[in-house]
N, C-alpha and C. Protein backbone atom coordinates (compact mmCIF):
# COMPACT_ATOMS: atom_id res chain seq x y z
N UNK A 1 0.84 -1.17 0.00
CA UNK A 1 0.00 0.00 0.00
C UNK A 1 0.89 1.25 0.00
N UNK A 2 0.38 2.73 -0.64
CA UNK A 2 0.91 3.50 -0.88
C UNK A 2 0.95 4.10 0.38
N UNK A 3 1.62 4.79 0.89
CA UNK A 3 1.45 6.11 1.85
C UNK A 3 1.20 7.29 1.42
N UNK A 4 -0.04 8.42 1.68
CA UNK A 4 -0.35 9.32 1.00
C UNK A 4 1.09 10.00 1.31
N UNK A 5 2.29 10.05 1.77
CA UNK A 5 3.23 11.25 1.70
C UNK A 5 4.09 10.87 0.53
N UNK A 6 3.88 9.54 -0.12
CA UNK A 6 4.58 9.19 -1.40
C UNK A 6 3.67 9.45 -2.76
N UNK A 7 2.79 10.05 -2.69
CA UNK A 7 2.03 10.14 -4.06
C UNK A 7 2.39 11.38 -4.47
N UNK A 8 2.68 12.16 -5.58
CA UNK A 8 2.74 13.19 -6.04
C UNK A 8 1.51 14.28 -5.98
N UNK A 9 1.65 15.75 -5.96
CA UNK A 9 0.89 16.55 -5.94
C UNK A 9 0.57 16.71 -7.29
N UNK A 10 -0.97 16.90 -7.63
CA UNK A 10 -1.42 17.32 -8.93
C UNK A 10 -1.32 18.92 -9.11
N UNK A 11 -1.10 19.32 -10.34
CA UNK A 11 -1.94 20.58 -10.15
C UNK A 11 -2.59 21.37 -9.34
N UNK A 12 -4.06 20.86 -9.42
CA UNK A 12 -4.79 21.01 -9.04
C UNK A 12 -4.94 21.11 -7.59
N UNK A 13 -4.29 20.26 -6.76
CA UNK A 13 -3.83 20.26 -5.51
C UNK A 13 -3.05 21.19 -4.94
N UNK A 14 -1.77 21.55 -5.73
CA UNK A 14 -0.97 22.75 -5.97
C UNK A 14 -1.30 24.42 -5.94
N UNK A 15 -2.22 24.14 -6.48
CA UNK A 15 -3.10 25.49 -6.81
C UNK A 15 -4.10 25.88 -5.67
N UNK A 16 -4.64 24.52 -5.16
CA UNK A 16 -5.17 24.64 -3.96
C UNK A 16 -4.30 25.20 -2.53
N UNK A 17 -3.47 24.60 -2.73
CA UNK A 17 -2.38 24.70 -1.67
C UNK A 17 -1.58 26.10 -1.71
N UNK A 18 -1.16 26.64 -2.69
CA UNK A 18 -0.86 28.16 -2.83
C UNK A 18 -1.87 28.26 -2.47
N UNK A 19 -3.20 28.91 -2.67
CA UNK A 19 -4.06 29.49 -2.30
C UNK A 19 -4.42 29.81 -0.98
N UNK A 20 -4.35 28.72 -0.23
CA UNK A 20 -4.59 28.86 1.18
C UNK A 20 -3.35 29.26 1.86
N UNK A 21 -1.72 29.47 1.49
CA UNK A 21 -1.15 30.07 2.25
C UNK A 21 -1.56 31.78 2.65
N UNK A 22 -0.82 31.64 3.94
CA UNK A 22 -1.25 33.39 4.32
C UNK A 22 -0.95 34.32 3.45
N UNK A 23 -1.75 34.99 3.04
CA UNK A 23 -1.96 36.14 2.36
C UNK A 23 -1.06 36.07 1.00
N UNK A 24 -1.57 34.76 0.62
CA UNK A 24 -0.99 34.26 -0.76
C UNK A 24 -2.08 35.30 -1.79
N UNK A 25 -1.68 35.84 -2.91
CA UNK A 25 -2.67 35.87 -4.17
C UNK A 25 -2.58 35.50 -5.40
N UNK A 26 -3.39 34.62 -6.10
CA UNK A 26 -2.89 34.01 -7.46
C UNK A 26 -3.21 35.37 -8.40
N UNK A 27 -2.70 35.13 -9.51
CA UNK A 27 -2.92 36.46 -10.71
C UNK A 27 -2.27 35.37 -11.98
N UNK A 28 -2.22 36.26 -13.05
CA UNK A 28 -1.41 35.81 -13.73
C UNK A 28 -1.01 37.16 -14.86
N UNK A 29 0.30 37.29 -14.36
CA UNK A 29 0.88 38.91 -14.65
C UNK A 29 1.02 38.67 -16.14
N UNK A 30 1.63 37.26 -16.33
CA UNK A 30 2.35 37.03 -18.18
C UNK A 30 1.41 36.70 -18.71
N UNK A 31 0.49 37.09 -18.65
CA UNK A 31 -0.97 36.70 -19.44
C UNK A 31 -1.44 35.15 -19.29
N UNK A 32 -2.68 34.28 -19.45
CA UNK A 32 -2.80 33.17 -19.90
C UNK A 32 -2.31 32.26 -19.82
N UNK A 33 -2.15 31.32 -18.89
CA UNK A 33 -1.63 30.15 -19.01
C UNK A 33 -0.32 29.79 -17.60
N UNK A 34 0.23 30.97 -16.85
CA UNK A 34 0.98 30.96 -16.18
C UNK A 34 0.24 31.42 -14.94
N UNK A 35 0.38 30.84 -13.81
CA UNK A 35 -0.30 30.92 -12.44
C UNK A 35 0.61 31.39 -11.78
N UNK A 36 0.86 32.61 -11.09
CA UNK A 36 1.65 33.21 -10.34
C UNK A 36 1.48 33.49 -9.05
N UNK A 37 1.63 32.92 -8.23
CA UNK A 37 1.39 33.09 -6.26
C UNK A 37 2.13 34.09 -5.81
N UNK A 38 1.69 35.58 -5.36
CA UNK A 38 2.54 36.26 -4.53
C UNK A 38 1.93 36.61 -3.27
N UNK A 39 3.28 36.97 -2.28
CA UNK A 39 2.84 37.63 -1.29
C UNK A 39 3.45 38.55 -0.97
N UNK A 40 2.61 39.83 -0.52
CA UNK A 40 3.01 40.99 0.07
C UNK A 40 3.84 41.66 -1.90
N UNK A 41 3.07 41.36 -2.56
CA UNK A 41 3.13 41.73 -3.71
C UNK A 41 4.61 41.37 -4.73
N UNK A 42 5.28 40.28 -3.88
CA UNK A 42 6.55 39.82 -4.72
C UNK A 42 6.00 38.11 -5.04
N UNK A 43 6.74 37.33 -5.90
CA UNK A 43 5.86 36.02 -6.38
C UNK A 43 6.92 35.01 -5.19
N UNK A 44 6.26 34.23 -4.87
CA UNK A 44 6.96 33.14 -4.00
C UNK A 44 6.79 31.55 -4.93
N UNK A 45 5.90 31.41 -6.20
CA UNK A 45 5.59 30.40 -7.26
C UNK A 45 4.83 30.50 -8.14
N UNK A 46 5.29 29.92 -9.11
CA UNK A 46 4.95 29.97 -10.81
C UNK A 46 4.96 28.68 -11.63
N UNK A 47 3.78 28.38 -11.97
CA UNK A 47 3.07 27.29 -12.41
C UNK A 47 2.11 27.35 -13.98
N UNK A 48 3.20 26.84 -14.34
CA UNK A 48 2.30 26.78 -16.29
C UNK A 48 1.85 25.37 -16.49
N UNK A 49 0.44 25.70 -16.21
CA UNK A 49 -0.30 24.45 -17.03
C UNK A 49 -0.06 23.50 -17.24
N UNK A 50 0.19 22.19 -16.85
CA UNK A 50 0.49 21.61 -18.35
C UNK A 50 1.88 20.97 -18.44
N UNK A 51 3.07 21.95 -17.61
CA UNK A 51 4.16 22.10 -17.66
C UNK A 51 4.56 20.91 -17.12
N UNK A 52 4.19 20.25 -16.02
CA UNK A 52 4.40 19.13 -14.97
C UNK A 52 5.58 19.71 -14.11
N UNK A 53 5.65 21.22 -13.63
CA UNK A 53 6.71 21.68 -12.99
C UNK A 53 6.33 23.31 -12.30
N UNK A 54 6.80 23.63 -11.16
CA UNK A 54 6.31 24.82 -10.48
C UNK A 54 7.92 25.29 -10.05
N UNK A 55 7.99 26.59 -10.12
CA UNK A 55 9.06 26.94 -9.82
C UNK A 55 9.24 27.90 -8.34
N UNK A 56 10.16 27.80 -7.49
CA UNK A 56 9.65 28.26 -6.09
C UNK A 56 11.11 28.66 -5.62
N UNK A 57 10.95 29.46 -4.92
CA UNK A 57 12.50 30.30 -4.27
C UNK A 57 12.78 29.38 -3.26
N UNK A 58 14.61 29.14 -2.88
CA UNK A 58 14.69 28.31 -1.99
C UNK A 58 15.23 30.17 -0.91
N UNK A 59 15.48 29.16 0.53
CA UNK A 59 15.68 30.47 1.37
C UNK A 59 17.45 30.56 1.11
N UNK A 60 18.08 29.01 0.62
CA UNK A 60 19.71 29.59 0.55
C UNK A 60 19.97 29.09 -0.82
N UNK A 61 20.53 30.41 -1.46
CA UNK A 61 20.85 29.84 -2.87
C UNK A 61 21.68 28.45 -3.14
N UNK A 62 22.93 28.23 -2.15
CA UNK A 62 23.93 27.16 -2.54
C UNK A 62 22.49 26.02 -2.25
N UNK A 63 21.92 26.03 -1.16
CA UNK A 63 20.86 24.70 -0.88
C UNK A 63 20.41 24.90 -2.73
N UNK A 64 19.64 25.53 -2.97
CA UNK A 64 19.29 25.67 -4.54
C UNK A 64 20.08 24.89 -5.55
N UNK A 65 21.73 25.85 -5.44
CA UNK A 65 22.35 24.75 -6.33
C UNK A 65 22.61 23.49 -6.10
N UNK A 66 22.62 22.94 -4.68
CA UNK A 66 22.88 21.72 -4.05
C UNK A 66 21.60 20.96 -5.34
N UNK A 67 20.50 21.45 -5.02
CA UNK A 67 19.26 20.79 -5.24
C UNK A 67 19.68 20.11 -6.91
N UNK A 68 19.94 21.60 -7.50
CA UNK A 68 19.99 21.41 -9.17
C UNK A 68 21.18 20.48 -9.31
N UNK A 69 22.35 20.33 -8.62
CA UNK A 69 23.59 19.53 -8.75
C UNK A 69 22.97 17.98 -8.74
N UNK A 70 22.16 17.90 -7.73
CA UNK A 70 21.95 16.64 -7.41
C UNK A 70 20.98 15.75 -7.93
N UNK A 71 20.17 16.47 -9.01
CA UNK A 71 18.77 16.82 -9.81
C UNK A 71 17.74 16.54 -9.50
N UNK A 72 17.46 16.92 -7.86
CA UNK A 72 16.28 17.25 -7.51
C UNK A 72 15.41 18.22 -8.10
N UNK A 73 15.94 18.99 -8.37
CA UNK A 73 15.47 19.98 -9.09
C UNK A 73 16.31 20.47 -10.33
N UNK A 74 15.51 21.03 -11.04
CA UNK A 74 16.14 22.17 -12.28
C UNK A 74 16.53 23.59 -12.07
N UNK A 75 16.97 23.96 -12.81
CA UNK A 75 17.20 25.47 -12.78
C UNK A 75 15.42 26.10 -13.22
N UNK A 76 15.08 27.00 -12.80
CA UNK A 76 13.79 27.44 -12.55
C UNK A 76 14.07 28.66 -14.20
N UNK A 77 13.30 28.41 -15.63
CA UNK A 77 13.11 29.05 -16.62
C UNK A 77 12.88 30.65 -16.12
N UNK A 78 13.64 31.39 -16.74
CA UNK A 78 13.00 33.10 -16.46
C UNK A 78 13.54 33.38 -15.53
N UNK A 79 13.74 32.47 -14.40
CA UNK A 79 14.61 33.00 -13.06
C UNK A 79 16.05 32.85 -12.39
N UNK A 80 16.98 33.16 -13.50
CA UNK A 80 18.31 32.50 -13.49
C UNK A 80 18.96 32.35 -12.17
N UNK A 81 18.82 33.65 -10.98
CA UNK A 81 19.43 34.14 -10.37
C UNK A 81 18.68 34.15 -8.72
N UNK A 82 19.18 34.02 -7.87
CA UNK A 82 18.33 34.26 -6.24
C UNK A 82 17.45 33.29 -5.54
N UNK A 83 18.46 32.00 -6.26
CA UNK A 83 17.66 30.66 -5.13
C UNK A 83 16.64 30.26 -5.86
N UNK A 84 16.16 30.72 -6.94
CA UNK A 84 15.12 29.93 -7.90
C UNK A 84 15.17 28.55 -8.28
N UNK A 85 14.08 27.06 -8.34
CA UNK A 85 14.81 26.02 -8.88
C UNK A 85 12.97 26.07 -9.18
N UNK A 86 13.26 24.43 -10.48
CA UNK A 86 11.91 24.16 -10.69
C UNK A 86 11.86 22.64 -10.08
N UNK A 87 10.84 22.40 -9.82
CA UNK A 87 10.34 21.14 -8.97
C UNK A 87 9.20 20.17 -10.06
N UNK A 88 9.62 19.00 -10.59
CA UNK A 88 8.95 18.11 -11.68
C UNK A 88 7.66 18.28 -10.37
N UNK A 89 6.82 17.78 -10.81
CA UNK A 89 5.22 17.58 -9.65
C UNK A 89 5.48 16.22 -9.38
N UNK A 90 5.81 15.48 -10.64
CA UNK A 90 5.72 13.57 -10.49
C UNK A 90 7.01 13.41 -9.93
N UNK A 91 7.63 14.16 -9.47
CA UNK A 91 9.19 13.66 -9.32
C UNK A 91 9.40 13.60 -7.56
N UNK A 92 8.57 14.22 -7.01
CA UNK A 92 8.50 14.63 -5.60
C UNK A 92 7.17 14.09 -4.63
N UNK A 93 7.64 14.16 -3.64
CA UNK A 93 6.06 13.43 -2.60
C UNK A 93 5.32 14.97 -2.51
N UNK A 94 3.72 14.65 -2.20
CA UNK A 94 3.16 15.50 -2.34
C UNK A 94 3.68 16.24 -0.67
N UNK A 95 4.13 15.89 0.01
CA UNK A 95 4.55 16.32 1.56
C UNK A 95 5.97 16.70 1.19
N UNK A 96 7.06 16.71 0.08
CA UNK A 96 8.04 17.56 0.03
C UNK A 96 7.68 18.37 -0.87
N UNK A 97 6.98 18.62 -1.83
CA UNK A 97 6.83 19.45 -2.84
C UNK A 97 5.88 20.74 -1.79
N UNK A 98 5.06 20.55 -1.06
CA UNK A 98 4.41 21.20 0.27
C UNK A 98 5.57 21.51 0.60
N UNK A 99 6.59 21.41 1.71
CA UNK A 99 7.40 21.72 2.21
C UNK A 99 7.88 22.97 1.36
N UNK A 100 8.73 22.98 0.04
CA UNK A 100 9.00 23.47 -1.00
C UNK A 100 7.83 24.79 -0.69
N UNK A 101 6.89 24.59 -1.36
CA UNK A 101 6.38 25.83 -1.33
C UNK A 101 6.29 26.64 0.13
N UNK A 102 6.17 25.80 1.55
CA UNK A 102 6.23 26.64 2.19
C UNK A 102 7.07 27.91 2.49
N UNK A 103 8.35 26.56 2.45
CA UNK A 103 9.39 27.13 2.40
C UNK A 103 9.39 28.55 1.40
N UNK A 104 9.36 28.30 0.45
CA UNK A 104 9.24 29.69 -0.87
C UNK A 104 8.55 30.58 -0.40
N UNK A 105 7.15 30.39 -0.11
CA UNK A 105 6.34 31.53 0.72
C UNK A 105 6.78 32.54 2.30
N UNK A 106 7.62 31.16 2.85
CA UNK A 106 7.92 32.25 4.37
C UNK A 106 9.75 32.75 3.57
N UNK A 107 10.08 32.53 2.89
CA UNK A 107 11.77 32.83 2.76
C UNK A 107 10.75 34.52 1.62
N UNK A 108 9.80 34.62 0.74
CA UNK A 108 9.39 35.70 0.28
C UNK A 108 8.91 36.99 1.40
N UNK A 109 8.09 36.04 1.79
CA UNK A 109 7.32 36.67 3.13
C UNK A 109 8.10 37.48 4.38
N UNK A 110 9.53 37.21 5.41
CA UNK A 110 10.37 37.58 5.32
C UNK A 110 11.33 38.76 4.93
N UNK A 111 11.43 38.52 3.99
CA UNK A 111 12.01 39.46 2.85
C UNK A 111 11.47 40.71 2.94
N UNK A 112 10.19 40.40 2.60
CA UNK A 112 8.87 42.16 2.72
C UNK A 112 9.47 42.99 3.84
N UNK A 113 9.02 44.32 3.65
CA UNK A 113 9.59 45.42 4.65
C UNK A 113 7.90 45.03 5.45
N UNK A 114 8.44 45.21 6.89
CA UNK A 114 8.05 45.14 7.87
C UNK A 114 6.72 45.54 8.08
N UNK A 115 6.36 46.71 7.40
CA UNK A 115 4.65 46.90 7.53
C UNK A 115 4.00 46.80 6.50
N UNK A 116 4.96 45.61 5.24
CA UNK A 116 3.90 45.00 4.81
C UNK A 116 3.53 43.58 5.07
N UNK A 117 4.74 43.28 5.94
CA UNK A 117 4.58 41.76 6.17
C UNK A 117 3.50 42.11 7.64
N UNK A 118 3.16 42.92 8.55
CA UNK A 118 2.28 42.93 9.39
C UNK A 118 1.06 43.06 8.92
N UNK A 119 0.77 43.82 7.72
CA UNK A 119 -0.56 44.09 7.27
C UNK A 119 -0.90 42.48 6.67
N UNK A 120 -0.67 41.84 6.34
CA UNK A 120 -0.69 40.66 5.99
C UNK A 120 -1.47 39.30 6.84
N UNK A 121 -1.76 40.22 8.22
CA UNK A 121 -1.91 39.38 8.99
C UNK A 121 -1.52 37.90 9.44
């Protein structure tokens, strides 16, 4: 029998899951087809359709390159630079690919100057 922390996250699950972080908002700035999660108005993940891959900030860049060296991850398209990697969806448990985004959301979140990360509740 499977353990639900070994099944992969869908989409759809994904999208759910950004959503409900704190004071997450989806948009999609590049028009059509690209799902963009920010908070406190900078993106913490980016998700094209289709793609079978979401791309998410790590909090230490070398952990990042560790990731891409070891090919957990890819280098994250569009975002050459600042801890960016992309994450396959089928390649990861749906409880590390979670982790992943948390991680991306509080290392963005963080970052924000101070009274916007309070307004945020």
């Amino acid at each position: 029998m499977t353990e639900t922390s070994d099944i992969p996250m869908t989409e759809d699950a994904l999208c759910a899951f950004c959503d409900a972080l704190p004071g997450a908002v989806r948009s999609q700035p590049f028009g059509p087809g690209t799902e963009v999660w920010k908070v406190g108005g900078r993106i913490f993940a980016l998700l094209a359709p289709g793609s079978g891959r979401v791309s998410v900030k790590c909090a230490d860049p070398e952990f990042a390159a560790m990731l891409i060296e070891t090919g957990r991850a890819a280098k994250a398209p569009y975002l050459p630079r600042g801890g960016w990697i992309a994450l396959g969806l089928g390649a990861l448990s749906a409880d590390e690919l979670a982790h992943r985004l948390r991680e991306s959301h509080a290392t963005v979140r963080t970052s924000l100057p101070r009274r916007i990360r309070e307004g945020l509740g």
